[in-house]
C-alpha atoms as a PDB file:
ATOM      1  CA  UNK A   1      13.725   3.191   7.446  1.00  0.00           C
ATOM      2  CA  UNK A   2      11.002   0.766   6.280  1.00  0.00           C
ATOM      3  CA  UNK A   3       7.509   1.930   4.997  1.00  0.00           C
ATOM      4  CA  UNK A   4       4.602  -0.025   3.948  1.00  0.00           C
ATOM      5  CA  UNK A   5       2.882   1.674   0.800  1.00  0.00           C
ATOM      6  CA  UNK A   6      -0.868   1.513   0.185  1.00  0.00           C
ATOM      7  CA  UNK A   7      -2.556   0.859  -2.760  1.00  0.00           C
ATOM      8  CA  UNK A   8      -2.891   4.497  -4.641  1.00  0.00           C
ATOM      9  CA  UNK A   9       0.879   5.102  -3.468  1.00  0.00           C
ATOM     10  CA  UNK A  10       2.543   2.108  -4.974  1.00  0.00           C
ATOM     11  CA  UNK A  11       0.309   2.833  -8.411  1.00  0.00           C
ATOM     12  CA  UNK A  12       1.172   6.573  -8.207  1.00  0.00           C
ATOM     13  CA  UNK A  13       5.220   5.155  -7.677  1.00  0.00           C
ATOM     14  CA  UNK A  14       4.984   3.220 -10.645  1.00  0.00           C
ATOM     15  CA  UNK A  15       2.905   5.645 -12.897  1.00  0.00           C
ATOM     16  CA  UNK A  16       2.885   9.392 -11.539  1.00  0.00           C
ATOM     17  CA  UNK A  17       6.233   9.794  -9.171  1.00  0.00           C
ATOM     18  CA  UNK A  18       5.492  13.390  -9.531  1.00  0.00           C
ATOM     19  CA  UNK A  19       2.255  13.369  -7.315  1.00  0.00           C
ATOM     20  CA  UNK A  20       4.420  13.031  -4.399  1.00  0.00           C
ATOM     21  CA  UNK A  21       5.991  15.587  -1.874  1.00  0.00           C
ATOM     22  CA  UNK A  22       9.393  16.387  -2.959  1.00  0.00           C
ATOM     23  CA  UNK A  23      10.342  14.794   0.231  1.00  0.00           C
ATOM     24  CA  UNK A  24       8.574  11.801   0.108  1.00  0.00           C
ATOM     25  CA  UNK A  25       9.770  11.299  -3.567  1.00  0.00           C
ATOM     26  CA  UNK A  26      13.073  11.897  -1.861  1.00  0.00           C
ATOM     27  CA  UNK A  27      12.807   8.807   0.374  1.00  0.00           C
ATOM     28  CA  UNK A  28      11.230   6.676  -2.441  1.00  0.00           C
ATOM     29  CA  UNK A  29      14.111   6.800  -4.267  1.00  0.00           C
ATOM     30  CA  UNK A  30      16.857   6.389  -0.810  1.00  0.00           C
ATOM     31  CA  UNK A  31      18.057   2.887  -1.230  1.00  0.00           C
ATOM     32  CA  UNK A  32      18.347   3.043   2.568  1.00  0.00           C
ATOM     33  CA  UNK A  33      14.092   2.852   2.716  1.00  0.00           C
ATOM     34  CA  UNK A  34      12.648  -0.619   2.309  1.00  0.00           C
ATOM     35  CA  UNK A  35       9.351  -0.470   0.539  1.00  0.00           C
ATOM     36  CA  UNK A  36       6.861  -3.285   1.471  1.00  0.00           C
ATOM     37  CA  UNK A  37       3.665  -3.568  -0.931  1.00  0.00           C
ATOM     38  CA  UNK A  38       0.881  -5.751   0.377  1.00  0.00           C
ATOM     39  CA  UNK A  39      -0.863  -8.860  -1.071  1.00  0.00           C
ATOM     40  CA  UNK A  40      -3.572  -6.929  -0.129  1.00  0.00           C
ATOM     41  CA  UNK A  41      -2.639  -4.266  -2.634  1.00  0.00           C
ATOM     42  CA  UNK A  42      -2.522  -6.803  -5.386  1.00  0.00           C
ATOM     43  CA  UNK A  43      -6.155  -7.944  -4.565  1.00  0.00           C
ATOM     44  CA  UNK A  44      -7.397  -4.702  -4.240  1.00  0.00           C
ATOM     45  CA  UNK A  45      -6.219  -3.742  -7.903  1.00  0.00           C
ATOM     46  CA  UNK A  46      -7.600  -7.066  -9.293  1.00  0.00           C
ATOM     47  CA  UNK A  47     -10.751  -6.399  -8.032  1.00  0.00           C
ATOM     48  CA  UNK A  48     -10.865  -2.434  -8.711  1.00  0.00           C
ATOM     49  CA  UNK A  49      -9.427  -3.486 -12.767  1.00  0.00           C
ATOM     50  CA  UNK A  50     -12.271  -6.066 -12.646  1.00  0.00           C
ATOM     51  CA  UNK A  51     -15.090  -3.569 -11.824  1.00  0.00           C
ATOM     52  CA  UNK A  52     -13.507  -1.191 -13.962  1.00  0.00           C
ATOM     53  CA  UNK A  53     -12.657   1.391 -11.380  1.00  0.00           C
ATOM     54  CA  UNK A  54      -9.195   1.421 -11.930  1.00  0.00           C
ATOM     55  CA  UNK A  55      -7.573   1.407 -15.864  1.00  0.00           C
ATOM     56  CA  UNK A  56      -3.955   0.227 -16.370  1.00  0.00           C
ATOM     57  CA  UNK A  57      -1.931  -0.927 -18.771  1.00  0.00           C
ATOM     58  CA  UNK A  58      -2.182  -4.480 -19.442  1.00  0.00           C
ATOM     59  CA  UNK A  59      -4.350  -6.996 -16.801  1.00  0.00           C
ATOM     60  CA  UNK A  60      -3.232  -6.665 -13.391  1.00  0.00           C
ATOM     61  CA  UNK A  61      -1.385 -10.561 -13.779  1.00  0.00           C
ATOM     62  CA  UNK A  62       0.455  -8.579 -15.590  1.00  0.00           C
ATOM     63  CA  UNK A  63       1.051  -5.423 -14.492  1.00  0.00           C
ATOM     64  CA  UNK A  64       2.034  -5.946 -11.017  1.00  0.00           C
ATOM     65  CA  UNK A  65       4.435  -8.366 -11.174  1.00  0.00           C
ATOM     66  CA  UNK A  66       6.338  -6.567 -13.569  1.00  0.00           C
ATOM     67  CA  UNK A  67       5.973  -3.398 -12.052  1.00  0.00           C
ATOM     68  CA  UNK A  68       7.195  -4.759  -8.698  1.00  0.00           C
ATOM     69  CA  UNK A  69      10.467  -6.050 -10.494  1.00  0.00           C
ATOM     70  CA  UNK A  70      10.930  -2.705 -12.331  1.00  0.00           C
ATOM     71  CA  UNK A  71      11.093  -1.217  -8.614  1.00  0.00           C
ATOM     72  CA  UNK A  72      12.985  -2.277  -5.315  1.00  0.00           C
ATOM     73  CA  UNK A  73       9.414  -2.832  -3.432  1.00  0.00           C
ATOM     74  CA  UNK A  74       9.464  -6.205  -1.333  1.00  0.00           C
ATOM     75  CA  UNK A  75       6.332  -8.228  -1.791  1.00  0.00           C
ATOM     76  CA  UNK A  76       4.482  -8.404   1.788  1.00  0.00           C
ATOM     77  CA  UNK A  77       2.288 -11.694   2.399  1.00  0.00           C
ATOM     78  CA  UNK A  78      -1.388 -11.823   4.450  1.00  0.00           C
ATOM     79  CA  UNK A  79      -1.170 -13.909   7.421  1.00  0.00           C
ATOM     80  CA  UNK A  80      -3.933 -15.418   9.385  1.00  0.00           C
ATOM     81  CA  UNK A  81      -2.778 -12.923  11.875  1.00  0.00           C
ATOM     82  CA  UNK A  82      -3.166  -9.685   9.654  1.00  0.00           C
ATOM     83  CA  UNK A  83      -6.898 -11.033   9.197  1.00  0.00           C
ATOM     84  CA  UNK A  84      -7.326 -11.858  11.903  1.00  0.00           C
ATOM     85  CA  UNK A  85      -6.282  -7.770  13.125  1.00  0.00           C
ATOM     86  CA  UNK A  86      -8.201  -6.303  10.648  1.00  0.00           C
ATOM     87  CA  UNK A  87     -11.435  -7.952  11.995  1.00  0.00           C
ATOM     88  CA  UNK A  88     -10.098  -6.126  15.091  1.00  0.00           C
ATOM     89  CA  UNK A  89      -9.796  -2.323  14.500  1.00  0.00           C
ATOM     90  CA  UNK A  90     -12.064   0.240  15.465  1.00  0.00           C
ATOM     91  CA  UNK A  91     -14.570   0.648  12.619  1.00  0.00           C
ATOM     92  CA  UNK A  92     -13.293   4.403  11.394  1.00  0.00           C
ATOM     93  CA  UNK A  93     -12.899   2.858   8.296  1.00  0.00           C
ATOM     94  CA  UNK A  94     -15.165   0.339   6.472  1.00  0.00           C
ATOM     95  CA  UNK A  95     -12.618  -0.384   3.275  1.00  0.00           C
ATOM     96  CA  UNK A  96     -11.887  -4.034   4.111  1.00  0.00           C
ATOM     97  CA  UNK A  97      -8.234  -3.210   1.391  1.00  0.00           C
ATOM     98  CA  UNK A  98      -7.149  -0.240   4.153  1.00  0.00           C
ATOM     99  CA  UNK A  99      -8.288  -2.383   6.951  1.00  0.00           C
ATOM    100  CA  UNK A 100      -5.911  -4.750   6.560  1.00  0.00           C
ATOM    101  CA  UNK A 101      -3.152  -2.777   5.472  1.00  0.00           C
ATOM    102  CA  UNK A 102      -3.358  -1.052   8.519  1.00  0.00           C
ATOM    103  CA  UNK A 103      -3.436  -4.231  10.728  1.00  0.00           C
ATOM    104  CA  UNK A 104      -0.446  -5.290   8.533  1.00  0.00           C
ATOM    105  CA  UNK A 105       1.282  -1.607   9.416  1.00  0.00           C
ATOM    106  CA  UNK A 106       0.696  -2.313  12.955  1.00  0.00           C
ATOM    107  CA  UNK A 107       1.579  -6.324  13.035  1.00  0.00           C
ATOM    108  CA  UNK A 108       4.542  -4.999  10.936  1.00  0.00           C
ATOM    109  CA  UNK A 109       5.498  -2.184  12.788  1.00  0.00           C
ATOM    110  CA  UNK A 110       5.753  -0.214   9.499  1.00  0.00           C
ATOM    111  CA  UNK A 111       4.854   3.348   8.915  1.00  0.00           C
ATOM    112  CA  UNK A 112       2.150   3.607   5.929  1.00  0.00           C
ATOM    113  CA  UNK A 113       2.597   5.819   3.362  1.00  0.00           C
ATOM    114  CA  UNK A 114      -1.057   6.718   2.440  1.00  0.00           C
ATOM    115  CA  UNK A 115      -2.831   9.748   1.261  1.00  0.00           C
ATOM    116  CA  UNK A 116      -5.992   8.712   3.036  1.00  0.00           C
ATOM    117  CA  UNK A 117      -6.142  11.248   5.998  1.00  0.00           C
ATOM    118  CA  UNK A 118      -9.217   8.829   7.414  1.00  0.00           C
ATOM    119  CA  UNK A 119      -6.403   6.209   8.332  1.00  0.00           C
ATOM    120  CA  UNK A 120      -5.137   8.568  10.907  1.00  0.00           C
ATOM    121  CA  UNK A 121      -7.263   7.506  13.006  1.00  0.00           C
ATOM    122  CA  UNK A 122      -5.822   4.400  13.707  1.00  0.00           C
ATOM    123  CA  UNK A 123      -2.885   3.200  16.264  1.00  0.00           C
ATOM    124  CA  UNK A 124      -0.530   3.302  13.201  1.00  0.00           C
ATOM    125  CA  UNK A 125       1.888   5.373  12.023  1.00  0.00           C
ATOM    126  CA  UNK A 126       1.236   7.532   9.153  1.00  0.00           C
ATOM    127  CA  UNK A 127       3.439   9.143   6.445  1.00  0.00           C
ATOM    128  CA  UNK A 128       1.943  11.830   4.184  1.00  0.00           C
ATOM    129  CA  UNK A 129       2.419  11.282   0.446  1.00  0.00           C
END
C-alpha cells in the first residue's frame, strides 16, 4: 500500500498522531505502507511559517528535514508534469498547495490521505484521516 500525505496530515504525523482514526494511525505505523510527502508540502509550510499561519518548532529548514528523517516518509519531487496537471483540474478547489498534490496523487497513482472533504471531488483517490 502506498499513500501520499497532504500537508495537515504529515504535520499532524509528526506532532499530534492521536488526531487520526485508530485505523488510519494503524496503517501509519504498518511498515508495509509507503508514505510519500510532497515538495509541495514543504513549500506550503515555508510559506504558511512565513505568514505566520502555521507555528512550529524551529524554522521550517529545520523542521522538516529532520522530521522527515525521524519518520519512514519518502520525499516526493514536483515535476514539470505535476504542474503542468495541476493547471489542469477542474477548479473545485482554488488552493494552488492541494492542487498539485492532487495532480501528483493522480500522476502518482497514490491514494491521498487528506482531511479536506473538498478534494473529493477530484478523479483521485481519497483516504479519510
Amino acid at each position: 500500500m502506498r499513500w501520499l500525505l497532504d500537508t495537515q496530515c504529515w504535520l499532524w504525523m509528526t506532532s499530534a498522531p492521536e488526531r487520526f482514526d485508530v485505523e488510519v494511525r494503524r496503517h501509519l505505523e504498518d511498515s508495509h505502507v509507503t508514505l510519500f510527502f510532497s515538495a509541495a508540502c514543504a513549500w506550503e509550510i515555508a510559506i504558511k511559517y512565513q505568514l505566520g499561519k502555521l507555528e512550529l518548532p524551529e524554522p521550517p529548514a529545520l523542521y522538516v528535514p529532520g522530521r522527515l528523517r525521524q519518520t519512514r516518509v519518502t520525499p516526493l519531487a514536483v515535476t514539470h508534469e505535476h504542474a503542468l496537471r495541476a493547471g489542469e483540474l477542474p477548479a473545485h478547489h482554488r488552493d494552488p498547495f492541494d492542487r498539485l498534490l492532487l495532480a501528483q496523487a493522480q500522476l502518482e497513482q497514490l491514494p491521498l490521505l487528506t482531511a479536506d472533504e473538498t478534494l473529493a471531488k477530484y478523479d483521485v483517490e481519497i483516504v479519510r484521516a
